[in-house]
C-alpha atoms as a PDB file:
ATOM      1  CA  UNK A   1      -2.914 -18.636 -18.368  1.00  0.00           C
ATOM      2  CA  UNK A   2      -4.069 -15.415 -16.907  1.00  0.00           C
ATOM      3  CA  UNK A   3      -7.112 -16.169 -14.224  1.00  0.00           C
ATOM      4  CA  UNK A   4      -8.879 -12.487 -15.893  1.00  0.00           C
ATOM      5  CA  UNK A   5      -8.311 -13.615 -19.163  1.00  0.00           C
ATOM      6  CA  UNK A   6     -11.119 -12.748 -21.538  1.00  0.00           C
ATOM      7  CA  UNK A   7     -13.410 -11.615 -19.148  1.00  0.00           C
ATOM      8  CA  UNK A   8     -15.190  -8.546 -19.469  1.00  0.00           C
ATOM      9  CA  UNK A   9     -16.794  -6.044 -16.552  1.00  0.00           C
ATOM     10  CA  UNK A  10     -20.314  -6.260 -15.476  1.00  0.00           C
ATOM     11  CA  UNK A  11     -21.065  -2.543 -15.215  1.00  0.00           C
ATOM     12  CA  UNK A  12     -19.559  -1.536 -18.635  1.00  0.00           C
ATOM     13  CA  UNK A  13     -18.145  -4.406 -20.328  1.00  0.00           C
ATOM     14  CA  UNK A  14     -15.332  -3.492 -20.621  1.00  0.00           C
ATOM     15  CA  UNK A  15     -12.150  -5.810 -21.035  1.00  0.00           C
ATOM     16  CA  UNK A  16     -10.503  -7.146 -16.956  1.00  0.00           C
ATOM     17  CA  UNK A  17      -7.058  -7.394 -17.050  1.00  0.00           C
ATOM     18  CA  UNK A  18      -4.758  -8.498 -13.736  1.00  0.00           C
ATOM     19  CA  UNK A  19      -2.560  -5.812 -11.800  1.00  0.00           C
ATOM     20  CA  UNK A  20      -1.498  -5.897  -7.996  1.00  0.00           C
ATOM     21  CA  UNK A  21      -2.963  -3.361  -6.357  1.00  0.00           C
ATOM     22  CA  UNK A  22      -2.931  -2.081  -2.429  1.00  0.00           C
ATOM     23  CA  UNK A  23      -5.784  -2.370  -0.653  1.00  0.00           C
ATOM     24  CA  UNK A  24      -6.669  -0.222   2.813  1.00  0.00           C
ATOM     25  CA  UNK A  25      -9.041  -1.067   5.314  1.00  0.00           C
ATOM     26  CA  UNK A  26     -10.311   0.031   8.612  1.00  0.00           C
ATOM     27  CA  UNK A  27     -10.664  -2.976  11.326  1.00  0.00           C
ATOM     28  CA  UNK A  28     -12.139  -2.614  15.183  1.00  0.00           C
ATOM     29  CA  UNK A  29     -10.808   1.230  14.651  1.00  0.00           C
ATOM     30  CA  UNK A  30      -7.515   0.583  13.538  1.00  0.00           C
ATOM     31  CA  UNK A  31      -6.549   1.116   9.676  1.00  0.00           C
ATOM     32  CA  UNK A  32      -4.859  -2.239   8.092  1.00  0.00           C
ATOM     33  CA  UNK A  33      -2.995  -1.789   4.539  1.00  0.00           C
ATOM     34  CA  UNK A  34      -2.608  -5.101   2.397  1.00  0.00           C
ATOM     35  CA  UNK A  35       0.144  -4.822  -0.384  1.00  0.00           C
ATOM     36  CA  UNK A  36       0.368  -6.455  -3.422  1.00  0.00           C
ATOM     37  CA  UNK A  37      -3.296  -8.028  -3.813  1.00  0.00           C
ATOM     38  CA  UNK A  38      -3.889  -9.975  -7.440  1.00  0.00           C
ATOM     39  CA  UNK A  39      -6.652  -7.787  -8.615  1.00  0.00           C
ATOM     40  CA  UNK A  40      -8.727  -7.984 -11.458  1.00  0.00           C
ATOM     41  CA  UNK A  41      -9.414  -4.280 -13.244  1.00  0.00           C
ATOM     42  CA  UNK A  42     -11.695  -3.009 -15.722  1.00  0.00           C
ATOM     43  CA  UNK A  43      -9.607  -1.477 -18.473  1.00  0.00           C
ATOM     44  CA  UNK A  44     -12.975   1.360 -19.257  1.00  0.00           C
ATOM     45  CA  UNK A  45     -14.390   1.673 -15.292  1.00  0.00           C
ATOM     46  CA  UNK A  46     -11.762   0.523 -13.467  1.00  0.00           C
ATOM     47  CA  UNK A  47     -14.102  -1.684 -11.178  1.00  0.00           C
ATOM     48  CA  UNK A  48     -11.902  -3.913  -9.070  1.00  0.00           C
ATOM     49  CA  UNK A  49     -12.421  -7.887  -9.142  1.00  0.00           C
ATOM     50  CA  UNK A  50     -11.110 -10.487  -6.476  1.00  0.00           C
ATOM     51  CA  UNK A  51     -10.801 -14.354  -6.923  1.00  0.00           C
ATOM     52  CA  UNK A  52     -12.615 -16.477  -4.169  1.00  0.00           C
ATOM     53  CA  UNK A  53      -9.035 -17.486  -2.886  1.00  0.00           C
ATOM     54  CA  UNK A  54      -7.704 -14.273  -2.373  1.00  0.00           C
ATOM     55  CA  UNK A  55     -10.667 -12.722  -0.751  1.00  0.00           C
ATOM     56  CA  UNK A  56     -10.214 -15.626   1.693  1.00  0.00           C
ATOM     57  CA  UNK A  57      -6.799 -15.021   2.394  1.00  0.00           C
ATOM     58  CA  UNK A  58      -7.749 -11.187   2.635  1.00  0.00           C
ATOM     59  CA  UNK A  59     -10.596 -12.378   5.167  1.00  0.00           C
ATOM     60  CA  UNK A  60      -8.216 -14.619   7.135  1.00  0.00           C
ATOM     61  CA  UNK A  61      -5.726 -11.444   7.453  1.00  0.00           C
ATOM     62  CA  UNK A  62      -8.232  -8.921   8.106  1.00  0.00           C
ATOM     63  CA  UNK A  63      -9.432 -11.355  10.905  1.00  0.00           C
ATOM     64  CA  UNK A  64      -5.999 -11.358  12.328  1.00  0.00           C
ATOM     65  CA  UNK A  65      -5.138 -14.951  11.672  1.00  0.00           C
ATOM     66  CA  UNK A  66      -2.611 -13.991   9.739  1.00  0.00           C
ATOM     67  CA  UNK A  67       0.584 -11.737  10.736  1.00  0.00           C
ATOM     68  CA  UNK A  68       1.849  -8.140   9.844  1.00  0.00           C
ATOM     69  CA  UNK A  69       4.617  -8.217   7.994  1.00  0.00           C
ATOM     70  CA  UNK A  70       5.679  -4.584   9.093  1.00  0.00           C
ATOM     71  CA  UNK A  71       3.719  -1.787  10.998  1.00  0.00           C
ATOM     72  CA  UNK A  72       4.311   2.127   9.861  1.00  0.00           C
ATOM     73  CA  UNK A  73       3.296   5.506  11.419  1.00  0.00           C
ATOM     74  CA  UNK A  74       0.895   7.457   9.336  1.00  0.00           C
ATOM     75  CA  UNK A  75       0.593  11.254   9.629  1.00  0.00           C
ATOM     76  CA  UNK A  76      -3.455  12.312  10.477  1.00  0.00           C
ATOM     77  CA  UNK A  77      -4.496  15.728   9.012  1.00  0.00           C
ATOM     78  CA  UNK A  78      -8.204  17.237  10.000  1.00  0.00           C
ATOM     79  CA  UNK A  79      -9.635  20.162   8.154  1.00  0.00           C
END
């Protein structure tokens, strides 16, 4: 059974279906990129949702408990 299933946004009601989605953050000045994140999305809004567990593990590997699987170089541009 889908954890989304039949649930419907709070902004616009609309219906919340599961995807994996990446999700970037910047931490003590550093940018962190978390791949693959169960995600719950508005199919109307597209509001993202998170389940308490895996906005725990996010906060564990934001916090650095947890370790990078990989590092990459990323190209800066300023205007």
């Amino acid at each position: 059974m889908e954890f989304w299933q039949r649930e419907r946004c709070e902004y616009c009601r609309g219906m919340i279906i599961e995807k994996r989605a990446d999700l970037s953050r910047k931490v003590r000045g550093k940018y962190v990129l978390i791949e693959n994140v169960p995600t719950g999305v508005c199919t109307e809004c597209g509001t993202r949702y998170y389940a308490a567990n895996v906005l725990k593990t996010i906060e564990e590997t934001l916090a650095g408990r947890r370790k990078a699987k990989r590092q990459v170089q990323v190209p800066v541009y300023c205007l």
